[in-house]
Protein backbone atom coordinates (compact mmCIF):
# COMPACT_ATOMS: atom_id res chain seq x y z
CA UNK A 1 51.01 -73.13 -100.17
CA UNK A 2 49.59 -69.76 -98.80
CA UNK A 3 45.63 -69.08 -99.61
CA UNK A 4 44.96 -66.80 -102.31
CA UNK A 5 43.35 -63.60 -100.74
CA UNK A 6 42.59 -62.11 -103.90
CA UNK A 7 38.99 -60.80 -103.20
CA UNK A 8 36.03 -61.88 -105.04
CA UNK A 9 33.70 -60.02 -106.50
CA UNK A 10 29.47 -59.43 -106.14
CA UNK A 11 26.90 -57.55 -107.39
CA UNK A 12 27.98 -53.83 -108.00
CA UNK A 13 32.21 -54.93 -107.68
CA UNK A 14 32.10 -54.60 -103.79
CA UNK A 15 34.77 -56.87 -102.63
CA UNK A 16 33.60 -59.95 -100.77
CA UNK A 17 36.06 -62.01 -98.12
CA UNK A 18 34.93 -65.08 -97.21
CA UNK A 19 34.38 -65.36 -93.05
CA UNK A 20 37.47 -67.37 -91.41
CA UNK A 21 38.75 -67.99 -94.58
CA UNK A 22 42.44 -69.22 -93.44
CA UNK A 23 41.08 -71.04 -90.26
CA UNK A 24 38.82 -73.43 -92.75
CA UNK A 25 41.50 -73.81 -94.91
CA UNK A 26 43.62 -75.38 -92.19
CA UNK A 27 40.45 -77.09 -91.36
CA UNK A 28 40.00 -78.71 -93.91
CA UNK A 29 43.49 -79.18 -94.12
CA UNK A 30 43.36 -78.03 -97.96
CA UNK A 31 47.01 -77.93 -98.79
CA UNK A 32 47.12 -81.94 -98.55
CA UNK A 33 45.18 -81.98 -102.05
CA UNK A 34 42.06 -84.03 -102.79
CA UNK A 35 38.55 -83.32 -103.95
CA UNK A 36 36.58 -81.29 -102.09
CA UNK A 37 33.10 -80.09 -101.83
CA UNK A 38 31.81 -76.25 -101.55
CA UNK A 39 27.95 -77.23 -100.26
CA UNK A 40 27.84 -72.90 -100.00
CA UNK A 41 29.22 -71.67 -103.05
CA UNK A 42 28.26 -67.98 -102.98
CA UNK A 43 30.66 -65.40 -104.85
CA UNK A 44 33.21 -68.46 -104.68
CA UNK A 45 35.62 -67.57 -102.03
CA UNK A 46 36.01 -70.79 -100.45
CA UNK A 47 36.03 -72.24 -103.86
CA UNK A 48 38.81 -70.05 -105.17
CA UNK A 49 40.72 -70.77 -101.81
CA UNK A 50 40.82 -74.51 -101.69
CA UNK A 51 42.04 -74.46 -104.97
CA UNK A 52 44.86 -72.17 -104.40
CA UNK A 53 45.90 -73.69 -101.95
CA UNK A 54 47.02 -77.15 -103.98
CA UNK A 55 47.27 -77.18 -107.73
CA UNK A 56 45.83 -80.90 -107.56
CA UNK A 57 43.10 -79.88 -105.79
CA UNK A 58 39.56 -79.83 -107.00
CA UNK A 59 36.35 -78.88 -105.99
CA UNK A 60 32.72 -79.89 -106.44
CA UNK A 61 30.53 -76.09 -105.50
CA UNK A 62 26.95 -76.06 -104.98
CA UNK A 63 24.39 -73.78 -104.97
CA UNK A 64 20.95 -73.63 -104.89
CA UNK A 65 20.68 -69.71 -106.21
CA UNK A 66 20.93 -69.81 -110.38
CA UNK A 67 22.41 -66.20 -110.09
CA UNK A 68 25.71 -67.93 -108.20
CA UNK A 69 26.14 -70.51 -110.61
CA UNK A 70 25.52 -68.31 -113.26
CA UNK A 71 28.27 -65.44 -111.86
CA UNK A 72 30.66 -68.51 -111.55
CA UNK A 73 31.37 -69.95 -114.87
CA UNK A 74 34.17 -67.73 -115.27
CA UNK A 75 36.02 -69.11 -112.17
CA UNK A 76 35.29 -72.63 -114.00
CA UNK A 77 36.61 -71.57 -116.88
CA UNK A 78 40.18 -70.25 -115.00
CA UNK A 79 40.26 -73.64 -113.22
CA UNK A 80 40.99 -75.80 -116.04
CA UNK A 81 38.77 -78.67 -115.04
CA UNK A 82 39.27 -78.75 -111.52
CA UNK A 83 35.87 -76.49 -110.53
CA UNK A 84 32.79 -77.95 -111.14
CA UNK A 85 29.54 -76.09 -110.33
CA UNK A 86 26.36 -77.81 -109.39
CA UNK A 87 22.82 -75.96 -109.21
CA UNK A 88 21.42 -77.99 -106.07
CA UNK A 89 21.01 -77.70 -102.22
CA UNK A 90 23.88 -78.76 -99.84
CA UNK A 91 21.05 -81.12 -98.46
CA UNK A 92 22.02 -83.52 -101.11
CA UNK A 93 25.56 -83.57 -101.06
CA UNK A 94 25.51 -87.85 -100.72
CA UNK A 95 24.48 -88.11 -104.51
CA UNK A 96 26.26 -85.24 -105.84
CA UNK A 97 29.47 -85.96 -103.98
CA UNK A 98 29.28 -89.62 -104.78
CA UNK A 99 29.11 -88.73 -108.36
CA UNK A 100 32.10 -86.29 -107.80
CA UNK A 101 33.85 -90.09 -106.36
CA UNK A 102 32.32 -92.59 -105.54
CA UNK A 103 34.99 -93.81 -102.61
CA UNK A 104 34.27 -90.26 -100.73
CA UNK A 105 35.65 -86.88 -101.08
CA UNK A 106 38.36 -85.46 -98.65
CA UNK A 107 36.23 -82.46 -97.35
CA UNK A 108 33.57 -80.53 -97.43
CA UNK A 109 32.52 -76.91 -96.38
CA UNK A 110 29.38 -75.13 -95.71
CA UNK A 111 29.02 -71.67 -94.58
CA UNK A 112 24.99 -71.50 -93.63
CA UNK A 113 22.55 -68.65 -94.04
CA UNK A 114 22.22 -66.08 -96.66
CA UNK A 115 25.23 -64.53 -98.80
CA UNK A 116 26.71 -61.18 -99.08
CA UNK A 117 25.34 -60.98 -103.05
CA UNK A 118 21.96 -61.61 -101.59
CA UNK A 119 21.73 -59.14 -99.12
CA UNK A 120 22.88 -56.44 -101.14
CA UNK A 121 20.47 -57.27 -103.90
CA UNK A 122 17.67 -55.40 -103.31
CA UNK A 123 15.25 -57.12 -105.51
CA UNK A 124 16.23 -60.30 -103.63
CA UNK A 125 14.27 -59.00 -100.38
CA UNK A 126 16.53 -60.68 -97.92
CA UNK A 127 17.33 -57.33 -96.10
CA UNK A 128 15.68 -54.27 -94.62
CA UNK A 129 18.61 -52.13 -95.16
CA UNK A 130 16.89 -51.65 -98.67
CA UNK A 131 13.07 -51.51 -99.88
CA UNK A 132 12.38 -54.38 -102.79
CA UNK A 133 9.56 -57.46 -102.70
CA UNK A 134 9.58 -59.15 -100.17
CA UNK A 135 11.05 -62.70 -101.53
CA UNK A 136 14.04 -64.21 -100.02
CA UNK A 137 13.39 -67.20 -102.23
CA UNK A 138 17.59 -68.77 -102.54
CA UNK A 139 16.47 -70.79 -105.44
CA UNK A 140 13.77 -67.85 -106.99
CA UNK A 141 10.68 -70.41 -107.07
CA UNK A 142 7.92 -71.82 -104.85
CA UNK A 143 6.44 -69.88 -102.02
CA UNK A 144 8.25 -66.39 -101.43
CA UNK A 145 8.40 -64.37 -97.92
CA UNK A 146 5.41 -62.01 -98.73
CA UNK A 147 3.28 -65.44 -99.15
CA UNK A 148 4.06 -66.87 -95.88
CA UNK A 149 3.46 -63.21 -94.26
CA UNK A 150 0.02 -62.74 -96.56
CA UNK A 151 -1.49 -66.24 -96.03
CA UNK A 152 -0.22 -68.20 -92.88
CA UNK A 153 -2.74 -68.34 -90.06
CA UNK A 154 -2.22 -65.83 -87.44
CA UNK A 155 -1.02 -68.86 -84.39
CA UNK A 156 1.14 -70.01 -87.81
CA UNK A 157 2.84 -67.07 -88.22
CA UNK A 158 3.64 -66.13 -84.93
CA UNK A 159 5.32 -69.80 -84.15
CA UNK A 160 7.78 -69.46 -87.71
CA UNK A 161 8.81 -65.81 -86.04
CA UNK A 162 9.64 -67.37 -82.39
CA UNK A 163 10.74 -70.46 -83.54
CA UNK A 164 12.95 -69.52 -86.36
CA UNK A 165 13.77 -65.52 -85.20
CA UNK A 166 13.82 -66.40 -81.25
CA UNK A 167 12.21 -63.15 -81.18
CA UNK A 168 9.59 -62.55 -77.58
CA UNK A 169 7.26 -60.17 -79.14
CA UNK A 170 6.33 -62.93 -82.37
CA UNK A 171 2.14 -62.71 -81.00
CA UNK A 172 1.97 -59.20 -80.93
CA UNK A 173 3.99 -58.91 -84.62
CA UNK A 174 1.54 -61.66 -85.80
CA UNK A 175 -1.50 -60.02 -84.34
CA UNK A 176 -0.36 -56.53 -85.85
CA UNK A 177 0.24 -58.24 -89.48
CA UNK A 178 -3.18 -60.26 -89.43
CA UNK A 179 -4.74 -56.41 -88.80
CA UNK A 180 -2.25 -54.70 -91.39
CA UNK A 181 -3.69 -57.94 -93.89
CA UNK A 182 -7.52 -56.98 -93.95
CA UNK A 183 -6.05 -53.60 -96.65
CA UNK A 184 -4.11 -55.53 -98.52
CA UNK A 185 -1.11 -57.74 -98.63
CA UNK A 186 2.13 -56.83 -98.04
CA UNK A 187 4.28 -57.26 -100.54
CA UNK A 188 7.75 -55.03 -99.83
CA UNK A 189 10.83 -55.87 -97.11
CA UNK A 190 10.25 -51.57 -96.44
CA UNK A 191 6.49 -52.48 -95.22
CA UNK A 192 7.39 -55.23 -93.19
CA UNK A 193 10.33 -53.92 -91.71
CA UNK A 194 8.19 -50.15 -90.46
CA UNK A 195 5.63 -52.56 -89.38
CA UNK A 196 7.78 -54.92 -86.94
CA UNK A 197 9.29 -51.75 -85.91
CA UNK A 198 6.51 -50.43 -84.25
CA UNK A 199 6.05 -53.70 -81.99
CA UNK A 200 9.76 -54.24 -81.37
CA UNK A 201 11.57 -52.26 -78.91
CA UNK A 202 15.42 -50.95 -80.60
CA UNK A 203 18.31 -52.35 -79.22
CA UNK A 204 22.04 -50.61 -79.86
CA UNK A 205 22.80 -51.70 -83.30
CA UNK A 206 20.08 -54.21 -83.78
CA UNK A 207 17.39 -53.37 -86.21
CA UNK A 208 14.10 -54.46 -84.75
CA UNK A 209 13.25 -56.50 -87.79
CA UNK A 210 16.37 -58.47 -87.65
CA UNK A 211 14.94 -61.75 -86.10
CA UNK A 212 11.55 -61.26 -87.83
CA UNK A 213 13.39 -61.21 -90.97
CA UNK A 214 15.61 -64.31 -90.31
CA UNK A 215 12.86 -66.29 -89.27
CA UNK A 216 11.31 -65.94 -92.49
CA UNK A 217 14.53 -66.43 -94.50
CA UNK A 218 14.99 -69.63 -92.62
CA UNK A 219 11.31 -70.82 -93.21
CA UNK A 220 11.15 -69.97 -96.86
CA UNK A 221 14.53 -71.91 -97.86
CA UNK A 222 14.28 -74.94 -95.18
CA UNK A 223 17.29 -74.02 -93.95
CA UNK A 224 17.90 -75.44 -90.58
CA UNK A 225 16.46 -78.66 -92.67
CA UNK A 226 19.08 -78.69 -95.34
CA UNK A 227 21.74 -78.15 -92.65
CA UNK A 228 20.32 -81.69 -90.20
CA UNK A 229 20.49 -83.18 -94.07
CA UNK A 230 23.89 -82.32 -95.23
CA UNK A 231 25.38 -83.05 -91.67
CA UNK A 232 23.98 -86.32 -91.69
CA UNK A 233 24.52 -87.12 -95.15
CA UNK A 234 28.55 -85.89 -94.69
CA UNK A 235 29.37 -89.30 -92.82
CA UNK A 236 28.47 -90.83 -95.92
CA UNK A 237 30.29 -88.42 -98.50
CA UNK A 238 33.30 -88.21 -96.63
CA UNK A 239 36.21 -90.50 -96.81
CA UNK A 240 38.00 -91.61 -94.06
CA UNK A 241 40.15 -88.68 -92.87
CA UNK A 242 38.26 -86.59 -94.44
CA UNK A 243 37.13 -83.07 -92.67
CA UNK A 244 33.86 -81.55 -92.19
CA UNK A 245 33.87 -77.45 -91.78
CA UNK A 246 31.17 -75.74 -90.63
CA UNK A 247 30.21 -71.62 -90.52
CA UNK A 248 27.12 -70.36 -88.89
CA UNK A 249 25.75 -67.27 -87.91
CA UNK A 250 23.17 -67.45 -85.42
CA UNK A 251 22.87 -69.89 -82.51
CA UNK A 252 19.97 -71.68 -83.75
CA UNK A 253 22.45 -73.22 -86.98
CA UNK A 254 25.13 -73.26 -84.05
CA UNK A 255 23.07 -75.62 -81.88
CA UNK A 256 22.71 -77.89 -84.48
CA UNK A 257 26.29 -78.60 -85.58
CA UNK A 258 27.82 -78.46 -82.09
CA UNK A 259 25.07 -81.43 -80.90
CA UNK A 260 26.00 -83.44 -84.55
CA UNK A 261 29.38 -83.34 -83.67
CA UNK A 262 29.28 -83.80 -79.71
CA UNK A 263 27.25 -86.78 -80.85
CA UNK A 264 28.81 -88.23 -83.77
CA UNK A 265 32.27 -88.09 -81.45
CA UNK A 266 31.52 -89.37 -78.34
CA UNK A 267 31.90 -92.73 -76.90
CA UNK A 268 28.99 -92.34 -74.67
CA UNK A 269 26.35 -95.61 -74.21
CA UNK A 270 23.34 -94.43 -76.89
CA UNK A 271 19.90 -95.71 -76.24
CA UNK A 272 19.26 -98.46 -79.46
CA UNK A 273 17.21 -101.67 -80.12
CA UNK A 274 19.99 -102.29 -82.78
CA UNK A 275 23.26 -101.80 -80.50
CA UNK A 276 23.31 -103.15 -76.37
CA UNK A 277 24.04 -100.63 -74.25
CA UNK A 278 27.42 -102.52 -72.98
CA UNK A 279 28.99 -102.32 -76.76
CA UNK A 280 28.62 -97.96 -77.19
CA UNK A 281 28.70 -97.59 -81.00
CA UNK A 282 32.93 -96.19 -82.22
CA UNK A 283 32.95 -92.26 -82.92
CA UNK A 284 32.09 -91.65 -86.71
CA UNK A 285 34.25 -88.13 -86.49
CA UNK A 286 37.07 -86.82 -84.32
CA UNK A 287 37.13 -83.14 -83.66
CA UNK A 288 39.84 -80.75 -85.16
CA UNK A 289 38.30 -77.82 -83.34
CA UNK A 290 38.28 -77.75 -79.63
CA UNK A 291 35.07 -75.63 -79.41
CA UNK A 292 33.75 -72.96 -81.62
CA UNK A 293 36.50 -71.07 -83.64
CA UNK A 294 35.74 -67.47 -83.60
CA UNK A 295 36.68 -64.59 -86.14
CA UNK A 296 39.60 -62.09 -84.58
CA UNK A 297 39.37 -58.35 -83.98
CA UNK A 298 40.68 -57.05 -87.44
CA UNK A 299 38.45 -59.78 -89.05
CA UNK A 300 35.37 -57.96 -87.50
CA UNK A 301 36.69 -54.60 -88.34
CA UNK A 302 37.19 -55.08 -91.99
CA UNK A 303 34.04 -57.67 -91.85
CA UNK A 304 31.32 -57.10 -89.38
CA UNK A 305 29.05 -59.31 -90.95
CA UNK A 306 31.88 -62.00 -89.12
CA UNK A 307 30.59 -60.67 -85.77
CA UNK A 308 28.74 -63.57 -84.96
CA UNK A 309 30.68 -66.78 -86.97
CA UNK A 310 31.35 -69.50 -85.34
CA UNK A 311 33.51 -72.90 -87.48
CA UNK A 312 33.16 -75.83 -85.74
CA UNK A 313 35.25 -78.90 -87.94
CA UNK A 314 35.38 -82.62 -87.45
CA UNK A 315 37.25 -85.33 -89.14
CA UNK A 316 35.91 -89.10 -90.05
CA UNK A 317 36.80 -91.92 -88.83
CA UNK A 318 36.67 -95.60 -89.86
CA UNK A 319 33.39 -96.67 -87.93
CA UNK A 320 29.96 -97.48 -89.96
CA UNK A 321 28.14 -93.93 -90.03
CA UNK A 322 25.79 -93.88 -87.00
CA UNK A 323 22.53 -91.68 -88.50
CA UNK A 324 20.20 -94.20 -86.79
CA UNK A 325 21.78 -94.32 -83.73
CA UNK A 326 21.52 -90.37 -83.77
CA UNK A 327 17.95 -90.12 -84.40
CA UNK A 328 16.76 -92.86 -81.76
CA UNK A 329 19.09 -91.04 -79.30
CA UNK A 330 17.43 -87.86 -79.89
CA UNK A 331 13.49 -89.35 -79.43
């Protein structure tokens, strides 16, 4: 059955597409029917896909953002009990897709970083494209954005901006924010944004607070955490056969899931006190991607924000999960 490409809808109408919609539907291989879990719910594309694309599917969503939930009763309401929504992070997906079934679920999609509805919300403060408080809280409590940038110690600072942003000039942004602190916090995305800018040289098409900006995103929300969680936890949710489909943005997310699955499906000798080296523990997944599937030209016209998307997917297996083989092998 063909994917429905009826467009959903964010803040203000806009249209939103979903990124490589049809390539994680055959990914997931969503036309076979089972249960399936949405650890990225957003505007629901994904969501609204999966089901279309089997009447006997249905799908478990998550999302940690009460404004997403909120905006997607409706689509619950049209599914007639196959949609249910959970407020949570994709971090936990064991428990919440063992309550979904208990035996594991037949697949499971996450498309990492921050939505189209939150980037175009200017009170949100996840963009510099508008001026609004600087938050970029996903789940609107515990520390925001402007507390990090108001109270972390200067060396503090400038690590979460290389670390998480990549970006050289993270000292000399920290340094300039320390000095910009003694007047006053700063408490707008417009403040922070004129103020990188001044430290940052422009490059064509890149706004200088770009990786400033994602760093903080990333730190305030966990996010590279929640992804190591829910990647790890998927060998356990999963059934066997069932496929794991993953979206990122930026290479630091891409890193991660191309070394999970490189590890998880190799046969290669692991270093373990539990396993000898002679007996290699089976592959827990088996690639359905050879390599990183990228969005096509006409995607990226009609979508630049799919510039940079890359799905990586993976299937499990029968063997025992391997999470503590994985982090021995990586100490």
């Amino acid at each position: 059955m063909a994917a429905s490409r009826k467009p959903d809808r964010v803040a203000g109408g806009l249209p939103h597409q979903p990124v490589l919609l049809a390539e994680v539907l055959e990914a997931l291989a969503a036309e076979r029917g089972g249960v399936f879990l949405d650890g990225t719910f957003g505007a629901g594309g994904y969501t609204r896909a999966i089901l279309a694309a089997n009447p006997n599917n249905r799908v478990v969503a998550v999302d940690r953002d009460p404004d997403a939930i909120a905006a997607g009763q409706p689509l619950v309401a049209e599914s007639g009990g196959r949609l249910t929504l959970v407020h949570g992070r994709f971090g936990d997906l064991v428990a919440i897709a063992r309550a979904a079934r208990p035996g594991g679920i037949d697949g499971i999609v996450l498309d990492i970083g921050v939505s189209s509805m939150q980037l175009d919300q200017p009170d949100r403060g996840f963009s510099f494209r508008f001026d609004g408080p600087l938050d970029m809280r996903m789940e609107q409590a515990g520390p925001s954005a402007a507390d990090l940038v108001n109270e972390l110690p200067e060396a503090e600072l400038a690590d979460v901006i290389y670390r998480y942003g990549e970006e050289r000039r993270s000292r000399a942004i920290a340094r300039a924010i320390l000095e910009r602190r003694r007047r006053g916090r700063i408490e707008t995305t417009a403040e922070l944004a004129g103020l990188v800018a001044q430290h940052v040289r422009a490059e064509p098409g890149i706004n200088p607070a770009t990786r400033t900006f994602q760093a903080l995103r990333i730190a305030v929300n966990d996010e590279l955490g929640q992804l190591e969680a829910a990647l790890d936890g998927s060998e356990l949710a999963l059934a066997p056969g069932g496929r794991l489909a993953v979206v990122t943005f930026h290479s630091l997310e891409d890193r991660i899931v191309k070394q999970f699955v490189q590890l998880r499906t190799s046969r290669m000798p692991r270093a373990s006190r539990h396993v000898p080296s002679s007996e290699p523990p089976r592959p827990s997944f088996a690639p359905v991607t050879k390599g990183p599937v990228l969005p096509g030209e006409i995607e990226i016209a009609r979508n630049p924000r799919a510039r940079s998307a890359k799905l990586r997917a993976a299937e499990r297996t029968q063997a025992p999960p391997q999470g503590d083989l994985s982090k021995e092998a990586a100490t």
